[in-house]
N, C-alpha and C. Protein backbone atom coordinates (compact mmCIF):
# COMPACT_ATOMS: atom_id res chain seq x y z
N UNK A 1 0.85 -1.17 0.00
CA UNK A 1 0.00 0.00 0.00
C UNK A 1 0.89 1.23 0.00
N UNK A 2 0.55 2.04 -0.61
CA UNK A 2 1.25 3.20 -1.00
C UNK A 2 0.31 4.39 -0.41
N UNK A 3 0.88 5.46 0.49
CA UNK A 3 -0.07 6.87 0.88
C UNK A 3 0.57 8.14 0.88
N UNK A 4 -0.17 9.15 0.15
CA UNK A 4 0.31 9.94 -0.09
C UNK A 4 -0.04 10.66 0.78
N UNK A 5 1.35 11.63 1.19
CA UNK A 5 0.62 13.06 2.21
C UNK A 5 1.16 14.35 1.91
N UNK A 6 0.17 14.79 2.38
CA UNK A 6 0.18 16.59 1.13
C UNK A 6 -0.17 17.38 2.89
N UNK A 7 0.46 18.61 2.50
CA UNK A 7 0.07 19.97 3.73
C UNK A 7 -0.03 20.98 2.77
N UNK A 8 -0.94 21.90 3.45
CA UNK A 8 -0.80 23.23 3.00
C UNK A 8 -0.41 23.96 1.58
N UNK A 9 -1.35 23.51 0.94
CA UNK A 9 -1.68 23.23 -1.25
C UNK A 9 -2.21 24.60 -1.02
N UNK A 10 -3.12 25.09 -0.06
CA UNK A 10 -3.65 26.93 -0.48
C UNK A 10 -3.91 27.01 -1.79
N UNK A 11 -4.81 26.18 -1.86
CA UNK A 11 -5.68 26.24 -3.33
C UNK A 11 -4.92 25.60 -4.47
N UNK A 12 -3.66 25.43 -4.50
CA UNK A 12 -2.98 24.94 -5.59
C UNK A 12 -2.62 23.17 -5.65
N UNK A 13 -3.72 22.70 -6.39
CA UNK A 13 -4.18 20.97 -6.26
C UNK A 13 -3.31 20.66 -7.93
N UNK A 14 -2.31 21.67 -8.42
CA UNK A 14 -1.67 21.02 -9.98
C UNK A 14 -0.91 19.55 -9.32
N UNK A 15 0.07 20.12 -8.15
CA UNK A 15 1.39 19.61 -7.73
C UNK A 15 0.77 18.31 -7.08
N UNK A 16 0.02 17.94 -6.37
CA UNK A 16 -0.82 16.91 -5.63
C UNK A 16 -1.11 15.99 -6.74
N UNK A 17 -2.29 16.34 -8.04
CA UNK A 17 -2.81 15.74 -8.99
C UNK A 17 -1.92 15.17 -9.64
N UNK A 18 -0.26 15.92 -9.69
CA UNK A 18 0.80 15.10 -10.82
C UNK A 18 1.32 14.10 -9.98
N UNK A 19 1.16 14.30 -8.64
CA UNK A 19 2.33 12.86 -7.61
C UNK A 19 0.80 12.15 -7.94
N UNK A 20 -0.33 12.24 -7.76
CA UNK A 20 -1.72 10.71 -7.67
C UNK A 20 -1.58 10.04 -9.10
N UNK A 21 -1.00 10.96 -10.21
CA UNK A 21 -1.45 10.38 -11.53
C UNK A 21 0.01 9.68 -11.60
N UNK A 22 1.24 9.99 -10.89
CA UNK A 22 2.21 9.16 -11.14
C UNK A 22 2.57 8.15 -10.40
N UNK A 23 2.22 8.13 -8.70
CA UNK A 23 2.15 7.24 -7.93
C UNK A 23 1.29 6.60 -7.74
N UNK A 24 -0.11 6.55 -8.31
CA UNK A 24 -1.20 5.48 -7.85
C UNK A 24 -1.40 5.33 -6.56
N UNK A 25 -1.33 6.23 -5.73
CA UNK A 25 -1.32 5.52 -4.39
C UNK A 25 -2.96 4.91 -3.67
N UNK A 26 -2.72 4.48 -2.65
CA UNK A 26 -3.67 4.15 -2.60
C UNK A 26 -4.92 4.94 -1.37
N UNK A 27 -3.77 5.45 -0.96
CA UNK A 27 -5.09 7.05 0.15
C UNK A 27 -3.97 8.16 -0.05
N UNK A 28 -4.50 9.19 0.37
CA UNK A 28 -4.43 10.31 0.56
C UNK A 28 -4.62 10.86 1.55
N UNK A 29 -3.72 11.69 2.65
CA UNK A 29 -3.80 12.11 3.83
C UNK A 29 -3.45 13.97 3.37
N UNK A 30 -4.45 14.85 4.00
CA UNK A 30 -4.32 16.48 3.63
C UNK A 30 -4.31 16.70 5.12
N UNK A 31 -3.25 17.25 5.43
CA UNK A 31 -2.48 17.93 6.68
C UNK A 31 -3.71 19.70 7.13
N UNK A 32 -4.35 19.90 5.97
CA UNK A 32 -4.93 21.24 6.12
C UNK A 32 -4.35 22.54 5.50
N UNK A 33 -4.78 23.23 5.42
CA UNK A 33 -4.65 24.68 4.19
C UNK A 33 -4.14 23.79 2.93
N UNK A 34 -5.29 24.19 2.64
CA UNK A 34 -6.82 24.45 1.99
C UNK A 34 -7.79 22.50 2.06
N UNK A 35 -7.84 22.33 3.47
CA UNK A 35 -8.80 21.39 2.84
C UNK A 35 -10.00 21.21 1.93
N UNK A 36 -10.55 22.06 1.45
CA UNK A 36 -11.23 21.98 0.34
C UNK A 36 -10.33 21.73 -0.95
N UNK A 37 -9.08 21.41 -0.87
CA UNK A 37 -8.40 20.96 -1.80
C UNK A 37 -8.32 19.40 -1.75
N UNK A 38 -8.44 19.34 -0.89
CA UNK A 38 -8.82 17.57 -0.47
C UNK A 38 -9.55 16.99 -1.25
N UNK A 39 -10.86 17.82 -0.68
CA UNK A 39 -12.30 17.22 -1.21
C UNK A 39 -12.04 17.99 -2.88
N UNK A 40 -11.43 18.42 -3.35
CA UNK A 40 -11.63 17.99 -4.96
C UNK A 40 -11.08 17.37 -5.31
N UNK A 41 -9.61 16.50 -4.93
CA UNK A 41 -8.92 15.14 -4.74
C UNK A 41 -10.07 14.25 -5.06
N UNK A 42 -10.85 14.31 -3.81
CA UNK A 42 -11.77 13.40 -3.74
C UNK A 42 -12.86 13.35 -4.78
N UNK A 43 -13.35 14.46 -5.00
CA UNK A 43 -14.23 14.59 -6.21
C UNK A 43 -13.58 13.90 -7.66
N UNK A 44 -12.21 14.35 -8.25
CA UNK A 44 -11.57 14.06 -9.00
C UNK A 44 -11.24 12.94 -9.28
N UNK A 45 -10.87 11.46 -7.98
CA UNK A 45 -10.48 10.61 -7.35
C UNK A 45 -11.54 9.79 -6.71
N UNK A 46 -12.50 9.56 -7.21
CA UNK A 46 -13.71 8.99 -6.46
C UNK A 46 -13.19 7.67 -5.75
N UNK A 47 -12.22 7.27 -6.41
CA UNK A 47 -12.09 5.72 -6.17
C UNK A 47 -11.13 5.60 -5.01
N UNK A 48 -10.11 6.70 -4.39
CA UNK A 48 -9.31 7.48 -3.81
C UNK A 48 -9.79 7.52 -2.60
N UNK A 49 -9.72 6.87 -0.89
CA UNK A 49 -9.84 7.44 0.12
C UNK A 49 -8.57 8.95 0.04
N UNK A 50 -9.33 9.83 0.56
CA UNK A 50 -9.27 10.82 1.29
C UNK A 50 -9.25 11.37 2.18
N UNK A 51 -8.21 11.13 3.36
CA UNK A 51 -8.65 11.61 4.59
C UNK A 51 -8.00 13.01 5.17
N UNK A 52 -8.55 13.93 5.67
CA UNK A 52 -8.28 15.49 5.66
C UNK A 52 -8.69 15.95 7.03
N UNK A 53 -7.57 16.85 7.54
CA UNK A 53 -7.76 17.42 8.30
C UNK A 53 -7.89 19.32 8.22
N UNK A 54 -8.59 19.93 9.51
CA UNK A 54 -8.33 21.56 9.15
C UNK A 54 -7.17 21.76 9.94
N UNK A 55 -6.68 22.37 8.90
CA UNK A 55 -5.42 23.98 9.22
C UNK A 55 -6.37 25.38 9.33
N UNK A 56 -5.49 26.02 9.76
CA UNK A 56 -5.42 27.57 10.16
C UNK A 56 -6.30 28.33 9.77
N UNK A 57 -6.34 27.80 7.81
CA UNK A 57 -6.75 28.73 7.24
C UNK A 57 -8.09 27.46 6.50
N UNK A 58 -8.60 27.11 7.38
CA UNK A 58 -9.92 25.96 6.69
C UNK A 58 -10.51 26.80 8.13
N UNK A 59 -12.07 26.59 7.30
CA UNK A 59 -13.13 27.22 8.28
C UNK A 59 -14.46 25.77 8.09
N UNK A 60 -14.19 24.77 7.52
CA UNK A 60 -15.62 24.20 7.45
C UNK A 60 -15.70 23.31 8.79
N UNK A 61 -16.82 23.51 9.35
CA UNK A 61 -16.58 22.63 10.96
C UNK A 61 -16.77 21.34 10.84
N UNK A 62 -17.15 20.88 9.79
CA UNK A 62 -17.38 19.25 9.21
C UNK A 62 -16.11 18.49 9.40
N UNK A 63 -14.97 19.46 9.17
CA UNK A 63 -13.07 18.83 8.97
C UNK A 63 -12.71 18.80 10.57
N UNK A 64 -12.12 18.10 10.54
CA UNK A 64 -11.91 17.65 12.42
C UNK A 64 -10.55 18.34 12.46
N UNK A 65 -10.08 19.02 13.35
CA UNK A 65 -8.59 19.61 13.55
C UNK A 65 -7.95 18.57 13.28
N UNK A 66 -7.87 17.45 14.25
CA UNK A 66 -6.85 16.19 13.91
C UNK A 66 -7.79 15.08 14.10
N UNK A 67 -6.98 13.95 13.53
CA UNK A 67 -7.53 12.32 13.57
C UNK A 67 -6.70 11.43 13.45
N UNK A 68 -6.99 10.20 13.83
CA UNK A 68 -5.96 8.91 14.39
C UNK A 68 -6.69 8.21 12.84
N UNK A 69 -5.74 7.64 12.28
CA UNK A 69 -6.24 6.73 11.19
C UNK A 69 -5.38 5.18 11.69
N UNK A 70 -5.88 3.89 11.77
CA UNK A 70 -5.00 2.98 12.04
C UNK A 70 -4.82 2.30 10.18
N UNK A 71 -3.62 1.91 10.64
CA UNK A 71 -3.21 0.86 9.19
C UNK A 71 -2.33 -0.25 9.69
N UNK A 72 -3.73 -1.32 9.56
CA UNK A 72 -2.95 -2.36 10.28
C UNK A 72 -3.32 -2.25 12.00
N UNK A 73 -2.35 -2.23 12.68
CA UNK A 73 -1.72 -2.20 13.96
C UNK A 73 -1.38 -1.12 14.32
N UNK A 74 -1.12 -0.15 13.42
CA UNK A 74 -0.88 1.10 13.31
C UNK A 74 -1.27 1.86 13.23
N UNK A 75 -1.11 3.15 14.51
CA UNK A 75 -1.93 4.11 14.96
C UNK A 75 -1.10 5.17 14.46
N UNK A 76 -2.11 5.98 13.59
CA UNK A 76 -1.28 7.47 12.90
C UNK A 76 -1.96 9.03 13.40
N UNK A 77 -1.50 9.97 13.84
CA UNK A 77 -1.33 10.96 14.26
C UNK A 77 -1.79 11.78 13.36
N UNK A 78 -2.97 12.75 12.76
CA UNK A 78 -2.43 13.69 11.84
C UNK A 78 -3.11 14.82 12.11
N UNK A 79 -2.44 15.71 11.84
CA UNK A 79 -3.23 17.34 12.25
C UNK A 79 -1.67 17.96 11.43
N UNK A 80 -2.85 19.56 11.53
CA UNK A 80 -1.97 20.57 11.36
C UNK A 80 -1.25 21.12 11.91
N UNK A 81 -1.35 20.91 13.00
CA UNK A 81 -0.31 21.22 13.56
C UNK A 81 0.10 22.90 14.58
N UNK A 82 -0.74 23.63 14.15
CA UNK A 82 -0.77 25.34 14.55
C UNK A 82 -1.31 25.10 15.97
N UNK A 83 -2.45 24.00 16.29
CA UNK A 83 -2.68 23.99 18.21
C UNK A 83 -1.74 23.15 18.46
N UNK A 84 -1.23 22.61 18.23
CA UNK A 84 0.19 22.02 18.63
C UNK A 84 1.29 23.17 18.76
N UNK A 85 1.51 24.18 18.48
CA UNK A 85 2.49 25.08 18.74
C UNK A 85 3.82 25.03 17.87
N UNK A 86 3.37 24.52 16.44
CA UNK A 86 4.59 23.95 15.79
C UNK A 86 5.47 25.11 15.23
N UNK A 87 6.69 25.49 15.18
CA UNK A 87 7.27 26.42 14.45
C UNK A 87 7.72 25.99 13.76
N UNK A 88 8.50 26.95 12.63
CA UNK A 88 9.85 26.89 11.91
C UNK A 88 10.31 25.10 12.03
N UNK A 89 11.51 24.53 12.54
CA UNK A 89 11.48 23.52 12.45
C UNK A 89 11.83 22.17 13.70
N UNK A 90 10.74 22.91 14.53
CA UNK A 90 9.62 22.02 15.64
C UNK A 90 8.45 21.43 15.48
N UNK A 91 8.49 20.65 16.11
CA UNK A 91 6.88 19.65 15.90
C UNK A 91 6.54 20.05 16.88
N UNK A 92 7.16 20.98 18.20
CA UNK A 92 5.92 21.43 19.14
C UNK A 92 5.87 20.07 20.13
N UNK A 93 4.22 19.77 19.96
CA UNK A 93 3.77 19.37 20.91
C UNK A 93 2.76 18.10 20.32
N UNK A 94 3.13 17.71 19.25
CA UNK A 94 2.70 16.72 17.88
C UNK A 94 3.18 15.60 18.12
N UNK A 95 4.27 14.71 18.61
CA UNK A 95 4.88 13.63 18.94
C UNK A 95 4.03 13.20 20.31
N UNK A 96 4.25 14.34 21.42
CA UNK A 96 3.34 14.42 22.91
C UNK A 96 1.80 13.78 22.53
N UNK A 97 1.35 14.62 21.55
CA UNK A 97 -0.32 14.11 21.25
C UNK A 97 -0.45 12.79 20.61
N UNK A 98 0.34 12.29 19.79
CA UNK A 98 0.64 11.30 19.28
C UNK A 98 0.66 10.22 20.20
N UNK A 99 1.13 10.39 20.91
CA UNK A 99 1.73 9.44 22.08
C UNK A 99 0.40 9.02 23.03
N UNK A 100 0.12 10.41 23.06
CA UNK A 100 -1.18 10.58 24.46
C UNK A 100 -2.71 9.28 23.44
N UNK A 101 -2.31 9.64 22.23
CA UNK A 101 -3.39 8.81 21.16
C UNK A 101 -2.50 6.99 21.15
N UNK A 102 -1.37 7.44 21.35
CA UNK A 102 -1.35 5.74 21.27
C UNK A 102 -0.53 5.78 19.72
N UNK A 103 -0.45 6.19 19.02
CA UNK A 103 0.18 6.58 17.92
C UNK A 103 1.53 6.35 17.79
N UNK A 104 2.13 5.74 16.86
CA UNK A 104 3.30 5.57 16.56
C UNK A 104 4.23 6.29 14.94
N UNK A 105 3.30 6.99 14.96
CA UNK A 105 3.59 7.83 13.06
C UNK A 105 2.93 9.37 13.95
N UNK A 106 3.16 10.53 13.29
CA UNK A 106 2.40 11.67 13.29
C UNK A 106 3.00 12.40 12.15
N UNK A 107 1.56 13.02 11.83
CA UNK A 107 2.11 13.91 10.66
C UNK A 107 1.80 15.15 10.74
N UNK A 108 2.49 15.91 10.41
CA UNK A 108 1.66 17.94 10.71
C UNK A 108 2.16 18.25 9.44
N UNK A 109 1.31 19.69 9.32
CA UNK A 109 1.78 20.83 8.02
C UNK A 109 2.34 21.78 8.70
N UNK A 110 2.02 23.14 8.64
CA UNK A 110 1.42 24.48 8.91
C UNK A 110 2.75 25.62 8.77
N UNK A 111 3.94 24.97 8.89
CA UNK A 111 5.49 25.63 8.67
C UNK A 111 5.62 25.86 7.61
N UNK A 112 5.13 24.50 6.24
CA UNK A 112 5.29 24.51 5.03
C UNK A 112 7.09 24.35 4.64
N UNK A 113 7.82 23.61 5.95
CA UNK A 113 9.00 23.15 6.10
C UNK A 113 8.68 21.44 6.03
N UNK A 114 9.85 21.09 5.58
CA UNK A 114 10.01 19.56 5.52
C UNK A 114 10.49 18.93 6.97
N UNK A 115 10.11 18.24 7.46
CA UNK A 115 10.89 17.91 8.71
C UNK A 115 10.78 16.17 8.80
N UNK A 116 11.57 15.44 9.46
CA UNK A 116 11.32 14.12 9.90
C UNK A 116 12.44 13.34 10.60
N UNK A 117 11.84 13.42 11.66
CA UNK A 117 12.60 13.18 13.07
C UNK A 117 11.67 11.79 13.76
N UNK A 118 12.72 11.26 14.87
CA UNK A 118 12.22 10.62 15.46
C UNK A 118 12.07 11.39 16.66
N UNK A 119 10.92 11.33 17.80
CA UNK A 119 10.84 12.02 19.26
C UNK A 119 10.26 10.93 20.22
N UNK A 120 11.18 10.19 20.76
CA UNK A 120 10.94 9.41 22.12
C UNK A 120 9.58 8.44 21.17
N UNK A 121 10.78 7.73 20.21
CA UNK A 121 10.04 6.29 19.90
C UNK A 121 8.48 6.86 18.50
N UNK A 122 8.07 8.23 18.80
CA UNK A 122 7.12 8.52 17.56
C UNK A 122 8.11 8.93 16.30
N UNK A 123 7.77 8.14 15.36
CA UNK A 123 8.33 8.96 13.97
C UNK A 123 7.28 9.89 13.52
N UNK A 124 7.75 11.33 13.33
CA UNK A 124 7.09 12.31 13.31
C UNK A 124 7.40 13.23 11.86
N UNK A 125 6.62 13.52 10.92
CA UNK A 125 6.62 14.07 9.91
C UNK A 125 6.33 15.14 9.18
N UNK A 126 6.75 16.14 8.70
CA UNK A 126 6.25 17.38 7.96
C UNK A 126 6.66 17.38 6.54
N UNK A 127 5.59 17.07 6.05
CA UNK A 127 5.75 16.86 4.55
C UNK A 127 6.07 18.00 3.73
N UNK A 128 6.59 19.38 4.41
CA UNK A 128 6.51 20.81 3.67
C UNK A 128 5.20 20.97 3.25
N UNK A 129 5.28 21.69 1.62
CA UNK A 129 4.11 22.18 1.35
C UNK A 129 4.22 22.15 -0.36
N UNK A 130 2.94 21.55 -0.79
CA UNK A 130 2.71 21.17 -2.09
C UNK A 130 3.17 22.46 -3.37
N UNK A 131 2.39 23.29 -2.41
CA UNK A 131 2.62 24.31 -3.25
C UNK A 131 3.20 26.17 -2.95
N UNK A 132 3.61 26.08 -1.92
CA UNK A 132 3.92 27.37 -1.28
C UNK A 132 5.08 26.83 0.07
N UNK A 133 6.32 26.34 -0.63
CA UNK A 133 7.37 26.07 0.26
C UNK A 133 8.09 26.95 1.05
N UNK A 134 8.74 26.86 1.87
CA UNK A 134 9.46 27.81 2.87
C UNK A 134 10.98 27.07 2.80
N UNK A 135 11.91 27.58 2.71
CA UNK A 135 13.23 26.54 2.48
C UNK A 135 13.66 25.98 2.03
N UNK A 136 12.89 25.16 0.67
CA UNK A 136 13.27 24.09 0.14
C UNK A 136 12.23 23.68 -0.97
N UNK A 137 12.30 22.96 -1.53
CA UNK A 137 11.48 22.64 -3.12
C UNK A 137 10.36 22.05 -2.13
N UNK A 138 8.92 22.47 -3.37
CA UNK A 138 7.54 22.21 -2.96
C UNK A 138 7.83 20.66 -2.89
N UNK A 139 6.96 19.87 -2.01
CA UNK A 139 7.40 18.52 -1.59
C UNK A 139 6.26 18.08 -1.19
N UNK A 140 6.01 16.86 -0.11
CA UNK A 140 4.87 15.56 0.22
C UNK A 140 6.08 14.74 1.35
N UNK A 141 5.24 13.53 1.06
CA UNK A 141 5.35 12.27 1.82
C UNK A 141 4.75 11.35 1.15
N UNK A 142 5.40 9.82 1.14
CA UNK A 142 5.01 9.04 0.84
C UNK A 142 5.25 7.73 1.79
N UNK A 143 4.36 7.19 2.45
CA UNK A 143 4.16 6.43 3.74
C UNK A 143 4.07 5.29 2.72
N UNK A 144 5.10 4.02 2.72
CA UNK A 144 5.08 2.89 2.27
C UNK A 144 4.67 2.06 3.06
N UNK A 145 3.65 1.28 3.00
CA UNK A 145 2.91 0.16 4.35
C UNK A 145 2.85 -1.52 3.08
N UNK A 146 3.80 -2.52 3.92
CA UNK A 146 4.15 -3.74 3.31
C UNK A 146 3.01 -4.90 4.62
N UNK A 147 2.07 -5.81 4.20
CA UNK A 147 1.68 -7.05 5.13
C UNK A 147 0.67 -6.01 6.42
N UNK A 148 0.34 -4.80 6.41
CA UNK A 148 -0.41 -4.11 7.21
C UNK A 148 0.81 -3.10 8.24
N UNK A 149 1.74 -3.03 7.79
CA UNK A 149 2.87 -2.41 8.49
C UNK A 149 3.62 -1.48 7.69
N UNK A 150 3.57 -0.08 7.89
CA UNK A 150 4.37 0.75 7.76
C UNK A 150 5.61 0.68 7.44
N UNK A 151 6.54 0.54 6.34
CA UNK A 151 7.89 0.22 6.74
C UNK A 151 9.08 1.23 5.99
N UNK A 152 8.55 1.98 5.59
CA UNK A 152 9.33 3.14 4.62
C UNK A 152 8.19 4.53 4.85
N UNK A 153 8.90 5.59 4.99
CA UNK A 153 8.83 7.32 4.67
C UNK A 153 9.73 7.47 3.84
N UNK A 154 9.37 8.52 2.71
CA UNK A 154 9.62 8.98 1.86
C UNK A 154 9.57 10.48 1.93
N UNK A 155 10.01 11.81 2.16
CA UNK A 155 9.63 12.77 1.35
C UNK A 155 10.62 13.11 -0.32
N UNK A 156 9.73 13.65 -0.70
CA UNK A 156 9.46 13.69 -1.81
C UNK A 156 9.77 15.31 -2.64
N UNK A 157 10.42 15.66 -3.50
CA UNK A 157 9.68 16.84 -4.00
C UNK A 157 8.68 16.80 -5.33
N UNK A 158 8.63 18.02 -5.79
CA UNK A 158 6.99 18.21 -6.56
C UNK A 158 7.34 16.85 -7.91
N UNK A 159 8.21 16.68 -8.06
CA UNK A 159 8.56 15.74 -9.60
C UNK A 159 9.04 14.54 -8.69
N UNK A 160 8.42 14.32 -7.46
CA UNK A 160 8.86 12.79 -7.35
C UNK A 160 10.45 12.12 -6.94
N UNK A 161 11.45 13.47 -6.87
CA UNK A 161 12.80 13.08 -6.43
C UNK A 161 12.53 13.21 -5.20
N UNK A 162 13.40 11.98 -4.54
CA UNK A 162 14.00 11.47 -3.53
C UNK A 162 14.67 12.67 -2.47
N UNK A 163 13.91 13.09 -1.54
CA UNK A 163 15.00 14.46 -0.41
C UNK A 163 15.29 13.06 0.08
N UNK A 164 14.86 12.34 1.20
CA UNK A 164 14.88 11.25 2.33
C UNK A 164 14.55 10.41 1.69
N UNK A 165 15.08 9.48 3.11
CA UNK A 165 13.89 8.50 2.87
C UNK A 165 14.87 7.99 4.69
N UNK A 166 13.35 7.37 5.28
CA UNK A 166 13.37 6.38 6.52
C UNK A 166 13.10 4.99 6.93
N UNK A 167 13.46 4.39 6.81
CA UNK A 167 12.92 3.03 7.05
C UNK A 167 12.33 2.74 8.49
N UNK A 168 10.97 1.97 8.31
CA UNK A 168 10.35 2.01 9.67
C UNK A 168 10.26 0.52 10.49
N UNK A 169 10.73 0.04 11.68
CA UNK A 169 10.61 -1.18 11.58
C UNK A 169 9.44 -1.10 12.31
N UNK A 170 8.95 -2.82 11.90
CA UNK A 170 7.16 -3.11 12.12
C UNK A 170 7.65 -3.51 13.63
């Protein structure tokens, strides 16, 4: 299983649409700003889970700030990350919530920085930003899951080259 994760697109769904039409993946995780970029993923992508959270700059109260998705055995973390207190290139308080959920992955946006660290056993992730980067080429994540287990992170930039990569053991 292959999953793609996108933060903070702010309306710009080109860079997202070229990693789904080249990676096939098989879900989609939106970190927030612009989740309504999600849901035209989803519109576009019918066949496509979609799962989305709000950022900063999303107002629909339907989008949950954050949510635990399991895969497998595996409990995932995802929000945006801004009530977490995330800066520049901190996760804040995103690994802590992770943890408090039982979670062993977390993912945030809201810096529109790339980040991926381990913090006391959570592997913790900032996929930058699809389309409005801070530091470094517009970028993602790509969460490789082998037998119901997680076992590769990827970020990514907008054409699919290789920044990282992590190997995760099950």
């Amino acid at each position: 299983m292959k999953i793609l994760i996108f933060s903070d697109s702010h309306g710009g769904t080109a860079g997202m649409i070229a990693a789904i039409e080249r990676e096939k993946p098989d879900r989609v995780f939106h970190l927030g700003d612009y989740a309504g970029d999600a849901r035209e993923l989803a519109y576009i992508y019918p066949s496509l889970p979609v799962c989305r959270v709000r950022g900063n700059n999303d107002f629909d109260p339907d989008v949950p700030w954050e949510t635990v998705v399991s895969i497998g055995q595996t409990r995932i973390f995802l929000t945006h990350g801004h009530r977490e207190r995330v800066y520049m290139l901190s996760g804040g308080l995103v690994a802590q919530r992770a943890r408090e959920q039982g979670c062993a992955l977390a993912f945030y946006g809201h810096t529109h920085r790339m980040e991926l660290t381990w913090d006391s056993g959570v592997l913790v992730c900032n996929p930058g930003s699809i389309s409005l980067p801070r530091g470094g080429p517009e970028s993602y994540a790509r969460l490789t899951v082998e037998d119901g287990c997680p076992c590769g992170l990827a970020l990514l930039d907008e054409d699919g080259g290789l920044l990282r990569m992590e190997k995760i053991k099950g």
